[in-house]
Protein backbone atom coordinates (compact mmCIF):
# COMPACT_ATOMS: atom_id res chain seq x y z
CA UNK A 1 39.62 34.08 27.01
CA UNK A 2 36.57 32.69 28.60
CA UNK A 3 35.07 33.69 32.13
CA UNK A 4 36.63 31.18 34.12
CA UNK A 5 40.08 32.23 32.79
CA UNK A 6 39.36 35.84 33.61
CA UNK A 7 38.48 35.30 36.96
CA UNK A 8 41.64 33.40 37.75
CA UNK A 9 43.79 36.30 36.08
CA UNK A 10 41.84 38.97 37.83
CA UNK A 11 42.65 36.79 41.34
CA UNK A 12 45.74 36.46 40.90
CA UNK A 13 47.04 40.07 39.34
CA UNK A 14 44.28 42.19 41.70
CA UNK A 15 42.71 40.26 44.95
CA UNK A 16 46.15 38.02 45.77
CA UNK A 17 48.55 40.42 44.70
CA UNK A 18 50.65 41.40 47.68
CA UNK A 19 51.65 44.57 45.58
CA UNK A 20 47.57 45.60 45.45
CA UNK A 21 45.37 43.85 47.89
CA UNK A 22 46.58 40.51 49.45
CA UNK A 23 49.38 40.30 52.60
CA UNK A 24 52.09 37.71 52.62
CA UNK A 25 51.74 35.52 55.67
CA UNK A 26 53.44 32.35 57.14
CA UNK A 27 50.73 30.00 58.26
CA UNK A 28 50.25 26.28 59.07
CA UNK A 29 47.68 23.96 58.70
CA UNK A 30 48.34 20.47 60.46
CA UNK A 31 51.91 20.23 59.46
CA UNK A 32 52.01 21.80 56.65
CA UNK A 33 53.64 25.35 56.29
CA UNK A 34 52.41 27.53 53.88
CA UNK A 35 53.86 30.90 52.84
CA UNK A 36 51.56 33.47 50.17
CA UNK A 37 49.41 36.13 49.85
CA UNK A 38 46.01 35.74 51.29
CA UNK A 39 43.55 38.26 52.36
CA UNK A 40 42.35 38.17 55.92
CA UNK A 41 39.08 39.65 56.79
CA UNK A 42 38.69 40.25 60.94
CA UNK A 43 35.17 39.88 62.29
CA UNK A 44 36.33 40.40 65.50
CA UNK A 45 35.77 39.27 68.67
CA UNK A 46 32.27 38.48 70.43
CA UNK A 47 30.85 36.91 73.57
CA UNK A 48 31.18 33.37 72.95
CA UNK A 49 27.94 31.08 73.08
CA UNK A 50 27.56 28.31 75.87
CA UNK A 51 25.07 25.59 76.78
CA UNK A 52 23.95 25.77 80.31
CA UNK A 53 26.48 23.01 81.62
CA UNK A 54 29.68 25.33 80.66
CA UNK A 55 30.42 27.59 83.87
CA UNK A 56 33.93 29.12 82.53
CA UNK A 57 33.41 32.86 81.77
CA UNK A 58 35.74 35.08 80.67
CA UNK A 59 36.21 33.75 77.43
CA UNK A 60 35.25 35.30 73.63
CA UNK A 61 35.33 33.86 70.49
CA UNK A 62 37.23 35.46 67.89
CA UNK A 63 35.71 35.17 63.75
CA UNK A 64 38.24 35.50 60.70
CA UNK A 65 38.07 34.48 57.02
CA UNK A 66 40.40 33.98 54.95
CA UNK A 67 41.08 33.84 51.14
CA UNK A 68 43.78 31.71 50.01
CA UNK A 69 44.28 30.98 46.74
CA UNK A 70 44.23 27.57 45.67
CA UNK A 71 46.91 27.15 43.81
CA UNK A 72 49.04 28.02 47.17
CA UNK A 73 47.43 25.33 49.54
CA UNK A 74 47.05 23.12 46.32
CA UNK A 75 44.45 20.63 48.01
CA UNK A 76 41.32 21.88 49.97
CA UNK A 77 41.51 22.08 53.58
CA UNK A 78 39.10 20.01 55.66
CA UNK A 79 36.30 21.55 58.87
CA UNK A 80 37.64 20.92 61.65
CA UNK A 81 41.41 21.05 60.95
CA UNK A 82 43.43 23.30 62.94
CA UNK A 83 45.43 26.61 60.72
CA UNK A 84 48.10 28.58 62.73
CA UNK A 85 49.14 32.37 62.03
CA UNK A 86 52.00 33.10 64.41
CA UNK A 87 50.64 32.10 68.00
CA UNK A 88 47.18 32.26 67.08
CA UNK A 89 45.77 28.68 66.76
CA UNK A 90 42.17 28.72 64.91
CA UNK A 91 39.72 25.85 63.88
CA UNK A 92 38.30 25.96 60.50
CA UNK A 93 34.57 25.95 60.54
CA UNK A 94 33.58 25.99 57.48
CA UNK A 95 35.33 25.68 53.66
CA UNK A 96 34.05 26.91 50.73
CA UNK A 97 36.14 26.82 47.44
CA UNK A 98 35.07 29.15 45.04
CA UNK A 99 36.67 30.17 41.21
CA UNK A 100 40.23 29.50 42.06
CA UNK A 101 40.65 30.73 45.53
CA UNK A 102 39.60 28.69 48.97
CA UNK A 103 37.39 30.40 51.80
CA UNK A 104 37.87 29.87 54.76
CA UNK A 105 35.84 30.21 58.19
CA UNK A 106 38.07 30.46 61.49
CA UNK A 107 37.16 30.63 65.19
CA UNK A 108 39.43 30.73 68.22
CA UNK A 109 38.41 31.19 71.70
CA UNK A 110 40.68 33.72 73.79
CA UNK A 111 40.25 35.42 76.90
């Protein structure tokens, strides 16, 4: 078995295993529904930054990654799209696919 190959197994029986590491959530991105184990890591919520001409306060902005493998979303989401997790609606910021699995950056401002 080569290193690639070992890394996928490794994913899929430790890191996206609902029974060891991952959760099993509903989510959406666009209109697609998508149902699997993912890992969610929370970098919680900050005070948002704003240019000068932005005069609404009150607001944060809330960071969260998350690891999906790819085999559940099957194509590679884009920046910019919008992913849902219950009533939570985030924007993905940044994606960055990586040995089977898909990362990605969310932000969602809340007050």
């Amino acid at each position: 078995m080569n290193f690639k190959a070992q890394i996928e197994r490794d994913l899929t029986a430790v890191f996206h295993n609902s029974g060891e590491h991952a959760d099993v959530l509903e989510f959406w991105i666009g209109d697609t529904r998508y149902k699997g184990p993912v890992i969610l890591d929370d970098g919680g919520a900050q005070d948002r930054k704003k240019p000068s001409t932005d005069h609404v306060d009150g607001l944060i902005l809330v960071d969260l990654v998350m690891y999906a493998p790819l085999s559940l979303l099957k194509t590679i989401p884009k920046k910019g799209q919008s992913l849902e997790i219950g009533d939570d609606v985030y924007t993905i910021t940044k994606v960055h696919p990586e040995a089977g699995e898909i990362v990605l950056y969310l932000e969602m401002l809340t007050e």
